[in-house]
C-alpha atoms as a PDB file:
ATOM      1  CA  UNK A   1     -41.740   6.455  43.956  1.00  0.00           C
ATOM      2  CA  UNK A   2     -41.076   8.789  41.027  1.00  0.00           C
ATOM      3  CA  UNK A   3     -37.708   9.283  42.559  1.00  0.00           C
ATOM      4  CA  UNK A   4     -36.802   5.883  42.160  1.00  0.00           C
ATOM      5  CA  UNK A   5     -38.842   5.340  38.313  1.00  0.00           C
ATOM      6  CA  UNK A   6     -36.465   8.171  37.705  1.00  0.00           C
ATOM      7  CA  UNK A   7     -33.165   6.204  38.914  1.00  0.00           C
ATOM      8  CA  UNK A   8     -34.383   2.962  37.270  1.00  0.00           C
ATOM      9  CA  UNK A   9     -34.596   4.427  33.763  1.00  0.00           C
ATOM     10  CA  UNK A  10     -31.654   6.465  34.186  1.00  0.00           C
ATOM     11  CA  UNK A  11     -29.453   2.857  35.392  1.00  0.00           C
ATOM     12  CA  UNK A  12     -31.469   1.359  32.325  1.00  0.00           C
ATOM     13  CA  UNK A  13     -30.614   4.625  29.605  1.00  0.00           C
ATOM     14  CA  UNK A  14     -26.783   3.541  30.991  1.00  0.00           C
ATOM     15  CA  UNK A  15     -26.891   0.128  30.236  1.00  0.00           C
ATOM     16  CA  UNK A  16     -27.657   0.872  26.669  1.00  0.00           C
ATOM     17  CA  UNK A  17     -25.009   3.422  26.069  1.00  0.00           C
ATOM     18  CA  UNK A  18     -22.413   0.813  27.988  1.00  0.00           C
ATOM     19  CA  UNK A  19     -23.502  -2.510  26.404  1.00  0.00           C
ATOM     20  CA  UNK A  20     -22.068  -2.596  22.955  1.00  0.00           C
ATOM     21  CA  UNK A  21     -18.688  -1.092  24.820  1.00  0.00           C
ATOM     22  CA  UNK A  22     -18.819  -4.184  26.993  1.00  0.00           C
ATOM     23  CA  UNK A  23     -19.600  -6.194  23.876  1.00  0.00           C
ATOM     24  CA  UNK A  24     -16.736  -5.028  21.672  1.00  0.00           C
ATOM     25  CA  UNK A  25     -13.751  -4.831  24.340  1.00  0.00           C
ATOM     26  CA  UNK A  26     -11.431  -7.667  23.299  1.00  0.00           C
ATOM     27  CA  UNK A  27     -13.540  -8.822  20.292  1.00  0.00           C
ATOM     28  CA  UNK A  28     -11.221  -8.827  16.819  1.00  0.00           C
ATOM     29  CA  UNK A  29     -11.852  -5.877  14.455  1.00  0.00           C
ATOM     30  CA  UNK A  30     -14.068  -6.151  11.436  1.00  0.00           C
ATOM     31  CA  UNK A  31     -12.286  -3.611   9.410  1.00  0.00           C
ATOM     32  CA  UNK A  32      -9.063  -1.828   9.383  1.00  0.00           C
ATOM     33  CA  UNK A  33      -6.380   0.096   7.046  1.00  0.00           C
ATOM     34  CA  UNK A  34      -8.587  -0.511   3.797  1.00  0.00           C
ATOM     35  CA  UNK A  35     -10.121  -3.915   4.704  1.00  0.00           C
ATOM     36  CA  UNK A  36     -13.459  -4.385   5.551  1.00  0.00           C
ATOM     37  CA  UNK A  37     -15.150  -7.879   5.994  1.00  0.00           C
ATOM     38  CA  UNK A  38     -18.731  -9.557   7.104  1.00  0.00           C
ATOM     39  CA  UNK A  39     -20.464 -12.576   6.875  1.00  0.00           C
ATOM     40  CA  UNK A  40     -21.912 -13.320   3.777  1.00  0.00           C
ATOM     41  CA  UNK A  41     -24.690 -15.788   2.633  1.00  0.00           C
ATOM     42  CA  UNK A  42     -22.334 -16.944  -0.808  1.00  0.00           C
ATOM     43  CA  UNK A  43     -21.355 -20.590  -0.118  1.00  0.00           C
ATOM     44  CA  UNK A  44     -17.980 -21.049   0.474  1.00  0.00           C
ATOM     45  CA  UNK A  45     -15.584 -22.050  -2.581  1.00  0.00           C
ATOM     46  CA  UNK A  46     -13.309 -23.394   0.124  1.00  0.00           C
ATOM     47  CA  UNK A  47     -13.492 -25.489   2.974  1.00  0.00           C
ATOM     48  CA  UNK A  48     -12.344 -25.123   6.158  1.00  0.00           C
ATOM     49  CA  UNK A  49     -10.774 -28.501   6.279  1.00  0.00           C
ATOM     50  CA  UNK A  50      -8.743 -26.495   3.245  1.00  0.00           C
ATOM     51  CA  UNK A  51      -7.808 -23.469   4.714  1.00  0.00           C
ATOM     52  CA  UNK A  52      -7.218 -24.523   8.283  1.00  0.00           C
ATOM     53  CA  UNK A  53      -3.978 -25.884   7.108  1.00  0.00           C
ATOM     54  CA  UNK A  54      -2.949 -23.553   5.032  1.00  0.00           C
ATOM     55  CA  UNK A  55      -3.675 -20.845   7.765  1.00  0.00           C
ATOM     56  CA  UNK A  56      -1.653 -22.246  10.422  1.00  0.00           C
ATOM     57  CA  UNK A  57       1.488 -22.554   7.967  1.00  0.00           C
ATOM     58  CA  UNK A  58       1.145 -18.532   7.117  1.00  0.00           C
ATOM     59  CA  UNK A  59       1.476 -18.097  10.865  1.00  0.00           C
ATOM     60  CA  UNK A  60       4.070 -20.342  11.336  1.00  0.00           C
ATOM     61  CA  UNK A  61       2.794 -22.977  13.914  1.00  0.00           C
ATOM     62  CA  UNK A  62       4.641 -25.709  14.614  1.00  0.00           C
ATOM     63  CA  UNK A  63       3.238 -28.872  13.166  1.00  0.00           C
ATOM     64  CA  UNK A  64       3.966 -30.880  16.046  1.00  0.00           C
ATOM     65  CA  UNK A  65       1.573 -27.991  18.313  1.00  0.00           C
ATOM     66  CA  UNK A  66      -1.372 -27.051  15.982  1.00  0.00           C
ATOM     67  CA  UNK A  67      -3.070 -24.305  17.253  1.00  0.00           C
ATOM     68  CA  UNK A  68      -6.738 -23.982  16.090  1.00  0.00           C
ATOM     69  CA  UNK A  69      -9.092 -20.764  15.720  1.00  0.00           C
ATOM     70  CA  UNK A  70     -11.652 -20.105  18.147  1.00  0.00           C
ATOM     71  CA  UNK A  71     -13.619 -18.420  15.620  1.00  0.00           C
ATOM     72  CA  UNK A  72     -13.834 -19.092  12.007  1.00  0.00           C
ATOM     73  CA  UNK A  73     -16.538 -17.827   8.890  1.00  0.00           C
ATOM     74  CA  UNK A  74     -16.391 -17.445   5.119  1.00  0.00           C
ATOM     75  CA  UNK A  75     -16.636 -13.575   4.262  1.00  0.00           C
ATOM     76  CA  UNK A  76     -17.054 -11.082   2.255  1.00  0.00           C
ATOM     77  CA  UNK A  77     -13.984  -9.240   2.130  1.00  0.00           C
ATOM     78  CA  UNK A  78     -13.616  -5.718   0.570  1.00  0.00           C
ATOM     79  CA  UNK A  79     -10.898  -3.382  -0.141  1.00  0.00           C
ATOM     80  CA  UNK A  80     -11.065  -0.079  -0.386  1.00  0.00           C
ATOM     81  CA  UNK A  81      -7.453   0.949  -1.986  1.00  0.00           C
ATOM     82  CA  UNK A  82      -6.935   1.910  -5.313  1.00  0.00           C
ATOM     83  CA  UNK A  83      -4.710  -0.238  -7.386  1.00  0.00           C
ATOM     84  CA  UNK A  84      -3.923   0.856 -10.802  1.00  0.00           C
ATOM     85  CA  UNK A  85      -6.441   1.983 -13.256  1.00  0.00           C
ATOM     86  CA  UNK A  86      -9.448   3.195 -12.279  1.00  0.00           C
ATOM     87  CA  UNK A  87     -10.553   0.374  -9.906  1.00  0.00           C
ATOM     88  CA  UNK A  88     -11.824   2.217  -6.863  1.00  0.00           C
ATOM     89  CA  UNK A  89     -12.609  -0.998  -4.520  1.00  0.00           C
ATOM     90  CA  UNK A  90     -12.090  -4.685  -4.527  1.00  0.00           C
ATOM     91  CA  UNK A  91     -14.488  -7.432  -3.253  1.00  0.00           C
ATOM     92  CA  UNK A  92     -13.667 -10.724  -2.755  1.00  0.00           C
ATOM     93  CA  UNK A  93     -14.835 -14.080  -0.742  1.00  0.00           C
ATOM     94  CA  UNK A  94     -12.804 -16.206   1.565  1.00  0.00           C
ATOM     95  CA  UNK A  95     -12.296 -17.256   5.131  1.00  0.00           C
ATOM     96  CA  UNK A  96     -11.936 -15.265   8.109  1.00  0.00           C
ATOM     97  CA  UNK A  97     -10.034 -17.552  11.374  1.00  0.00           C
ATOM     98  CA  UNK A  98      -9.554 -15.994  14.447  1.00  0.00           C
ATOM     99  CA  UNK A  99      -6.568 -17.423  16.543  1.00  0.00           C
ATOM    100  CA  UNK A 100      -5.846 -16.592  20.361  1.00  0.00           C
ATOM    101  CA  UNK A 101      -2.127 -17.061  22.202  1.00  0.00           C
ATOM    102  CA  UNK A 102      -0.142 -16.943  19.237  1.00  0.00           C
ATOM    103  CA  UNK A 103       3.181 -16.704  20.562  1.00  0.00           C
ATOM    104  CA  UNK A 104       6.129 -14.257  19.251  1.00  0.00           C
ATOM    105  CA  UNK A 105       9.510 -14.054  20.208  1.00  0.00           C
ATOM    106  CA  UNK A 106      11.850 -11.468  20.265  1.00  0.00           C
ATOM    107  CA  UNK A 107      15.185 -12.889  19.281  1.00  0.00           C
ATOM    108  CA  UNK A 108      17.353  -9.906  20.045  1.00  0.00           C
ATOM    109  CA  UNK A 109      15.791  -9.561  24.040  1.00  0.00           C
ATOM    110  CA  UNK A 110      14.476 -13.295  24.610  1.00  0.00           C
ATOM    111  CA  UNK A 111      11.151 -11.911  25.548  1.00  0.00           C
ATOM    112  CA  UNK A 112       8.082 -13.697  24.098  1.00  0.00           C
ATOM    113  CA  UNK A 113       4.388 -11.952  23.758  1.00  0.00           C
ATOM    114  CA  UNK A 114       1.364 -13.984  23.358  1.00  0.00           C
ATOM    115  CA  UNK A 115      -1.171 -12.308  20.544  1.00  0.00           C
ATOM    116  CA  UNK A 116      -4.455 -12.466  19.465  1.00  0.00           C
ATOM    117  CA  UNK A 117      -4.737 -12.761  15.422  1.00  0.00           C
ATOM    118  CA  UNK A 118      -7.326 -12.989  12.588  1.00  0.00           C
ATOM    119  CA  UNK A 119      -6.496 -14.016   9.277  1.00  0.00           C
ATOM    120  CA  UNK A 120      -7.943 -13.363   5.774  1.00  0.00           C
ATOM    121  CA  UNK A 121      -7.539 -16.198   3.115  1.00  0.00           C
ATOM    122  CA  UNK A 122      -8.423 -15.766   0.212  1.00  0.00           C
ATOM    123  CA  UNK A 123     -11.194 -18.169  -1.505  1.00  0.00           C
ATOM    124  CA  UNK A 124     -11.009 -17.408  -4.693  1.00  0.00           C
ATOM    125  CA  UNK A 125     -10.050 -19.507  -7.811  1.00  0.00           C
ATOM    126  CA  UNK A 126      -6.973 -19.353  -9.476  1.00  0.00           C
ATOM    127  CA  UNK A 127      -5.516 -20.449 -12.730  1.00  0.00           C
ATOM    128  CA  UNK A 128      -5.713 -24.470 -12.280  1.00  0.00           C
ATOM    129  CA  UNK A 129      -9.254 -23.980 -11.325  1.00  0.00           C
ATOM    130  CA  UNK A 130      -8.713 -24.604  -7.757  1.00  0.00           C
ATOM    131  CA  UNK A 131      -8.856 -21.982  -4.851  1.00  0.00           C
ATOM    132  CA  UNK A 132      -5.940 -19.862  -4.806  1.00  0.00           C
ATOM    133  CA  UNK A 133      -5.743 -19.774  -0.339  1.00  0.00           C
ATOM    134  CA  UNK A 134      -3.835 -16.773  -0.746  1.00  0.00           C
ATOM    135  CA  UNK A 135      -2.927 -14.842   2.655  1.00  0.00           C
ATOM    136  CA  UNK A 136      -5.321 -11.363   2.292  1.00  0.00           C
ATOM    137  CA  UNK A 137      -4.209 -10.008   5.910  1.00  0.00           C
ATOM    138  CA  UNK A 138      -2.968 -11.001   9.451  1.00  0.00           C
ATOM    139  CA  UNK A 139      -4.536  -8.263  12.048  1.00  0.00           C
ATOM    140  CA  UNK A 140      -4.193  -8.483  15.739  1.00  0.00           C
ATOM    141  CA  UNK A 141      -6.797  -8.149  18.057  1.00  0.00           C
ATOM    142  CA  UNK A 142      -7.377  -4.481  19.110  1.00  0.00           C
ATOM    143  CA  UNK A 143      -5.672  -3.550  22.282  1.00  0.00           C
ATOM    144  CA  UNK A 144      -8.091  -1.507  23.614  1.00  0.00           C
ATOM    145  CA  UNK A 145      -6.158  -0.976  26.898  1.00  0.00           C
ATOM    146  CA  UNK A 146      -3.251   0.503  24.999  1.00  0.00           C
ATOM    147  CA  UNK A 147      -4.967   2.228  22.482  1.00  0.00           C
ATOM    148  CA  UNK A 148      -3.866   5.680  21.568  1.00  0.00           C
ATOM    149  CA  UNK A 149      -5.900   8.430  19.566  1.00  0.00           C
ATOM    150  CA  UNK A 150      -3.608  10.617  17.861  1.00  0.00           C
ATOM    151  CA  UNK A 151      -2.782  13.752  18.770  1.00  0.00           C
ATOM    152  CA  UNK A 152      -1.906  15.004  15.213  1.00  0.00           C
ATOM    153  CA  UNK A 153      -4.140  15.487  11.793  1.00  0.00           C
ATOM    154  CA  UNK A 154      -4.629  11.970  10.464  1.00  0.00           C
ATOM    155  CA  UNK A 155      -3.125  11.196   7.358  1.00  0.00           C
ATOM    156  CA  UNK A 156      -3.905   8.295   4.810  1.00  0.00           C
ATOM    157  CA  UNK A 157      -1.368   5.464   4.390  1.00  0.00           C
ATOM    158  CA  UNK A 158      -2.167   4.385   1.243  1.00  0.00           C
ATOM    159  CA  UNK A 159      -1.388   8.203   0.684  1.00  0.00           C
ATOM    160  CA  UNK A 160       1.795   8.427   2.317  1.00  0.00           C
ATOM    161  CA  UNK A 161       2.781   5.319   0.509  1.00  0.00           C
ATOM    162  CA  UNK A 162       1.931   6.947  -2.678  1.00  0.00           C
ATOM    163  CA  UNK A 163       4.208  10.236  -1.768  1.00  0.00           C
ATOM    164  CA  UNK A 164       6.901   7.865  -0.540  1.00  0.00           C
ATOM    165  CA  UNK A 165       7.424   6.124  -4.123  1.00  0.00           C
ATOM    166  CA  UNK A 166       5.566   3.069  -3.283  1.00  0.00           C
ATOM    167  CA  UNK A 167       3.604   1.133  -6.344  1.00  0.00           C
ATOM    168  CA  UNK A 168       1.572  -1.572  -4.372  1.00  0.00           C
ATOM    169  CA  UNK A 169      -0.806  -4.029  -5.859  1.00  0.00           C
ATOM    170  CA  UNK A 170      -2.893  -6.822  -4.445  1.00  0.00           C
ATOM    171  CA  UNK A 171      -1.274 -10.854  -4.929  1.00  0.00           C
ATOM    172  CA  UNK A 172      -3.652 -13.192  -6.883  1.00  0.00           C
ATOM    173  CA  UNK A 173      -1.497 -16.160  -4.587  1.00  0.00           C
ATOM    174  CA  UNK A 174       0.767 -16.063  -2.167  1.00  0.00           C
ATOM    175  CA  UNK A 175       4.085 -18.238  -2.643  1.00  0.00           C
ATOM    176  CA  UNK A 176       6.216 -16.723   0.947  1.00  0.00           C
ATOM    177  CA  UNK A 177       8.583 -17.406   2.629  1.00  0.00           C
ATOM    178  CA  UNK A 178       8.206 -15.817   6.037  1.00  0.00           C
ATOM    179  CA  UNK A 179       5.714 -16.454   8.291  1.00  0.00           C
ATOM    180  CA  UNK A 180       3.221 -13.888   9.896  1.00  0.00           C
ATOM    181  CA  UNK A 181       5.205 -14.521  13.727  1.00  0.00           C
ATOM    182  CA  UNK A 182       7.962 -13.653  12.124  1.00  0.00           C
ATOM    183  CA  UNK A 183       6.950 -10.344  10.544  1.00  0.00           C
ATOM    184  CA  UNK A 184       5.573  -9.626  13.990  1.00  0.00           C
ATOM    185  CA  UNK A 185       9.052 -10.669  15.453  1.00  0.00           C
ATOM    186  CA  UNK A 186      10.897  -8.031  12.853  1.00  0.00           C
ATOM    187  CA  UNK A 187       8.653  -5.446  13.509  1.00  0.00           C
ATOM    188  CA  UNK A 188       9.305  -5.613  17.242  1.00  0.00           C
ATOM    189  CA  UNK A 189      12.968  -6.476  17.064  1.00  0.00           C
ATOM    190  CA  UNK A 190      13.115  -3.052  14.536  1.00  0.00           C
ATOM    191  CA  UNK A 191      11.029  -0.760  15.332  1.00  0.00           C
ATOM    192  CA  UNK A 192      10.800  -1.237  19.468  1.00  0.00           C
ATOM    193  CA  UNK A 193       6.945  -2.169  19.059  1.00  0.00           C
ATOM    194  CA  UNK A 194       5.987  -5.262  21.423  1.00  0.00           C
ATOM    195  CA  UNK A 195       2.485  -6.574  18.746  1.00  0.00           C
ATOM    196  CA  UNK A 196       1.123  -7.717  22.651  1.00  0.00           C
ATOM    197  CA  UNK A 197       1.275  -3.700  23.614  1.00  0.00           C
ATOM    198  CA  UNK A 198       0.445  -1.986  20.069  1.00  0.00           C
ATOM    199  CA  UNK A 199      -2.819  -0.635  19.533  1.00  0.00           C
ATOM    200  CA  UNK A 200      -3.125  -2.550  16.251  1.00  0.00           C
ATOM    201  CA  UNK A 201      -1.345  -4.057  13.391  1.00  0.00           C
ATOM    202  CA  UNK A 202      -2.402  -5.262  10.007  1.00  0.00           C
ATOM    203  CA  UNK A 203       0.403  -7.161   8.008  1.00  0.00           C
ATOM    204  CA  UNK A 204      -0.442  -7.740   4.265  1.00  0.00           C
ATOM    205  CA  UNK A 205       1.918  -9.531   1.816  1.00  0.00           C
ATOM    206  CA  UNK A 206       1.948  -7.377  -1.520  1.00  0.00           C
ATOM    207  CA  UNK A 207       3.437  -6.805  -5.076  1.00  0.00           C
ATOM    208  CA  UNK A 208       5.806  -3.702  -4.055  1.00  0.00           C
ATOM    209  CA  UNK A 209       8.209  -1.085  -6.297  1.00  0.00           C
ATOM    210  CA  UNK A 210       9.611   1.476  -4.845  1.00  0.00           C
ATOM    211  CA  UNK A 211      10.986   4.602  -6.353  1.00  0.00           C
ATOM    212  CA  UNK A 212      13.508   5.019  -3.400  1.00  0.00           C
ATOM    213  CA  UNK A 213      16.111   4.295  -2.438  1.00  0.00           C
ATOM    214  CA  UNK A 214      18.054   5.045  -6.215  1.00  0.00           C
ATOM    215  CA  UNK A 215      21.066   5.257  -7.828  1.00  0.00           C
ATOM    216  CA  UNK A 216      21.722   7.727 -10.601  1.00  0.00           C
ATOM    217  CA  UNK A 217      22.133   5.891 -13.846  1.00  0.00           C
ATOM    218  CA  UNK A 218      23.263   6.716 -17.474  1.00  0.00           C
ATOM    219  CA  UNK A 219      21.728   9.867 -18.707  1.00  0.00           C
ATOM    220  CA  UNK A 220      20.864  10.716 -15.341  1.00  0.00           C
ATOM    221  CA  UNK A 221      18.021   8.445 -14.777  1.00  0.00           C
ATOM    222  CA  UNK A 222      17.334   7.454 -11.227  1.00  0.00           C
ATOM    223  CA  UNK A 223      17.670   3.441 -10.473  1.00  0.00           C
ATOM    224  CA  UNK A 224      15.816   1.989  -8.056  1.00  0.00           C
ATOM    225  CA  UNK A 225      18.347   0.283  -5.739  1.00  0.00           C
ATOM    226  CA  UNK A 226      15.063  -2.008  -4.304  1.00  0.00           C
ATOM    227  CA  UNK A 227      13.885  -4.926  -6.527  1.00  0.00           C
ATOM    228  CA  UNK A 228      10.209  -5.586  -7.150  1.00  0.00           C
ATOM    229  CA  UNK A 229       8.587  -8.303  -5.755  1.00  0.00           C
ATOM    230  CA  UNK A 230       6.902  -9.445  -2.622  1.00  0.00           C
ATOM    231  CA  UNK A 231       7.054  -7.006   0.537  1.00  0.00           C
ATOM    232  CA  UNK A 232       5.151  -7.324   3.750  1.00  0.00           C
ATOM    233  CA  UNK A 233       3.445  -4.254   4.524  1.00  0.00           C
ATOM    234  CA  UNK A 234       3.203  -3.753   8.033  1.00  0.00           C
ATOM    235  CA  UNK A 235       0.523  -1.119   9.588  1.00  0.00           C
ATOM    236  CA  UNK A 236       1.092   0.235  13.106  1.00  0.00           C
ATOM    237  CA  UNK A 237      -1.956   2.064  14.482  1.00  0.00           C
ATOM    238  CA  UNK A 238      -3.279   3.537  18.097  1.00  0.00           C
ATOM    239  CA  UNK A 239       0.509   3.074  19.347  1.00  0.00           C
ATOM    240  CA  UNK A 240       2.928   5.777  20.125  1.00  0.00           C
ATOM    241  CA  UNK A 241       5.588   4.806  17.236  1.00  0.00           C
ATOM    242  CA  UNK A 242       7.922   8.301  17.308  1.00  0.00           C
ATOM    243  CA  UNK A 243       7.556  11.503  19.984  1.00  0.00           C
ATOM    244  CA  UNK A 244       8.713  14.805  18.240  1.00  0.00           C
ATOM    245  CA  UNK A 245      10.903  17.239  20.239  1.00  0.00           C
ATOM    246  CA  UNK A 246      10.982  21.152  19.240  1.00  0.00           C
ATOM    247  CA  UNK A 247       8.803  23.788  18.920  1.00  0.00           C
ATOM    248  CA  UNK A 248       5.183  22.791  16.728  1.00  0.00           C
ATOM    249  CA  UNK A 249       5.643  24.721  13.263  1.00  0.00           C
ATOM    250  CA  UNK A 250       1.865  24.957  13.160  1.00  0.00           C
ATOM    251  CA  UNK A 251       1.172  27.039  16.880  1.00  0.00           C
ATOM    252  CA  UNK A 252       1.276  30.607  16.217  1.00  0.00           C
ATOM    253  CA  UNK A 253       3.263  30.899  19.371  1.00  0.00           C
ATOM    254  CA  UNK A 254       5.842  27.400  19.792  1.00  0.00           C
ATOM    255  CA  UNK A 255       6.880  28.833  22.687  1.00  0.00           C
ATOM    256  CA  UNK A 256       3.521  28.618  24.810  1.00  0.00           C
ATOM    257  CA  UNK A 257       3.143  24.764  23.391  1.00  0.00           C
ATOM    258  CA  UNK A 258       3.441  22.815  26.263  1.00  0.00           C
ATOM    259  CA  UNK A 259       1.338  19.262  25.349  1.00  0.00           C
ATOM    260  CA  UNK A 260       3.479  16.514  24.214  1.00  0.00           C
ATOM    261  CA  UNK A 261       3.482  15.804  20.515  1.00  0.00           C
ATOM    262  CA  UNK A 262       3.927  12.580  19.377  1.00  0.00           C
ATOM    263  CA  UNK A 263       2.575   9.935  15.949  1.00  0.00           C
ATOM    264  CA  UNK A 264       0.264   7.277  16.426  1.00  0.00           C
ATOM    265  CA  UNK A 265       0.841   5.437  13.512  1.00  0.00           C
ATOM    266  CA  UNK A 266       3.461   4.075  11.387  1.00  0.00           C
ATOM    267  CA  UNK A 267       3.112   1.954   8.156  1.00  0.00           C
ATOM    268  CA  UNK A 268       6.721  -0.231   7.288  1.00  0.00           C
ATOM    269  CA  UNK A 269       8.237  -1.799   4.595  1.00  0.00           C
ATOM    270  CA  UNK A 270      10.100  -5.588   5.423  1.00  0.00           C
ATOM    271  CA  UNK A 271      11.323  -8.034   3.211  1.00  0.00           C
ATOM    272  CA  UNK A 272      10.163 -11.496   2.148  1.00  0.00           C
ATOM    273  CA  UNK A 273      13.282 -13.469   3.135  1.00  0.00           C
ATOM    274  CA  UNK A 274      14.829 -12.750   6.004  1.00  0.00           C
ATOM    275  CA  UNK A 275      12.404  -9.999   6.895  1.00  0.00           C
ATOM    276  CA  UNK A 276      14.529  -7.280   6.775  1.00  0.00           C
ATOM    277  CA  UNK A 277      13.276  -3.803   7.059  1.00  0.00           C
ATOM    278  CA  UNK A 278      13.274  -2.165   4.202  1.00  0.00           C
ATOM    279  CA  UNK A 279      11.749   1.685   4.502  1.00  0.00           C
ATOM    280  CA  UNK A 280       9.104   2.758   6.941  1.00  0.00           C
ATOM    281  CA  UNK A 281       6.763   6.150   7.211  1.00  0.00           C
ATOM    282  CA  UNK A 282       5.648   7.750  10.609  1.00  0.00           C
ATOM    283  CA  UNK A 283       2.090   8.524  10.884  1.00  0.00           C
ATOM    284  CA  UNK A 284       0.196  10.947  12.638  1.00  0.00           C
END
């Protein structure tokens, strides 16, 4: 009898330690990069009726084959990133729509992957007094069967971005011209990376200078060869993104190194038309 008390609580003990596992595998993410997001009691300054549309045109459903989110809530949305001054966080409220089977297509191979996508709108109000429905994020689902931890010291993006020559800064609205798919679409057709087998991506459309590329001007002055304006910054986490041959310059002894190296990360750079890649940073 005590033998089996002891294998009943020890089958219960596992059930506790497995059940939230169970309970987050394939669920969408409630934070990543510098978003964070929850429910929130506020009332909603937009309705879904509002933002469903708009939604469905950032990811660039057909009309004619409206796709609609299995999920939906209005949210408190924060972001951690500093931009400019001395503002360490921003918090804002808007919608939260969770879509399954989006479909991208690689153009260059013919292959199509199906992917799993939330997307932040924004709900707040803009200058005419009406909501402003501007496009926070598009994150996929994480892949936990694909998932990779890194190997490597982490290292911030917003950082790297920083070190890089990127100015970034959050869009009040959102006036694009490509759609989310087709971000997805560049990013594969670029950079090898199939959104159905990443670990993770977050795609944000932002207010982006860069310092390089540049050109030397008069008097020596270096000229950015990249306009600024609107970039898509695209996130790559928890997927291998670039293996590194040669010895490790951190091991005492390269030689004895025999575990493969490789990043985890990467956080790229595309344009607004056309989606061309503009720059891109491996991370660890």
């Amino acid at each position: 009898m005590q033998r089996q008390h002891f294998f009943a609580r020890f089958i219960s003990l596992c059930l506790l330690i497995l059940a939230p596992l169970a309970q987050s595998a394939g669920t969408p993410a409630s934070s990543v990069g510098s978003l964070s997001w929850k429910k929130t009691q506020v009332q909603p300054t937009l309705l879904y009726k509002e933002v469903h549309p708009a939604a469905a045109n950032y990811l660039g459903l057909p009309a004619t084959a409206p796709v609609t989110p299995d999920q939906s809530a209005f949210v408190q949305i924060t972001d951690s990133a500093r931009y400019g001054g001395n503002v360490a966080k921003t918090v804002l409220y808007g919608w939260q729509l969770h879509y399954s089977g989006v479909t991208v297509v690689n153009k260059n191979s013919g292959r199509s992957s199906q992917v799993n996508l939330t997307l932040l709108i924004d709900g707040s109000t803009g200058p005419n007094g009406r909501p402003t429905k501007a496009l926070v994020a598009a994150i996929t689902d994480i892949n936990q069967a694909a998932w990779l931890p890194p190997v490597l010291p982490s290292r911030d993006y917003t950082q790297a971005m920083r070190d890089d020559g990127w100015t970034v800064d959050r869009l009040q609205t959102t006036p694009l011209n490509s759609k989310v798919t087709q971000l997805l679409a560049a990013l594969w057709m670029n950079n090898g990376i199939d959104p159905a087998q990443a670990g993770q991506i977050l795609l944000r459309p932002m207010q982006v200078s860069l310092a390089l590329p540049a050109k030397r001007a008069s008097g020596g002055r270096l000229q950015p060869l990249q306009p600024t304006g609107i970039y898509w910054i695209a996130l790559v986490t928890g997927t291998r993104t670039h293996t590194i041959t040669g010895p490790d310059p951190i091991s005492p002894s390269p030689a004895t190194t025999t575990s493969e190296r490789y990043m985890t990360g990467l956080v790229a750079l595309f344009s607004d038309f056309g989606q061309q890649s503009i720059r891109g940073i491996y991370l660890p």
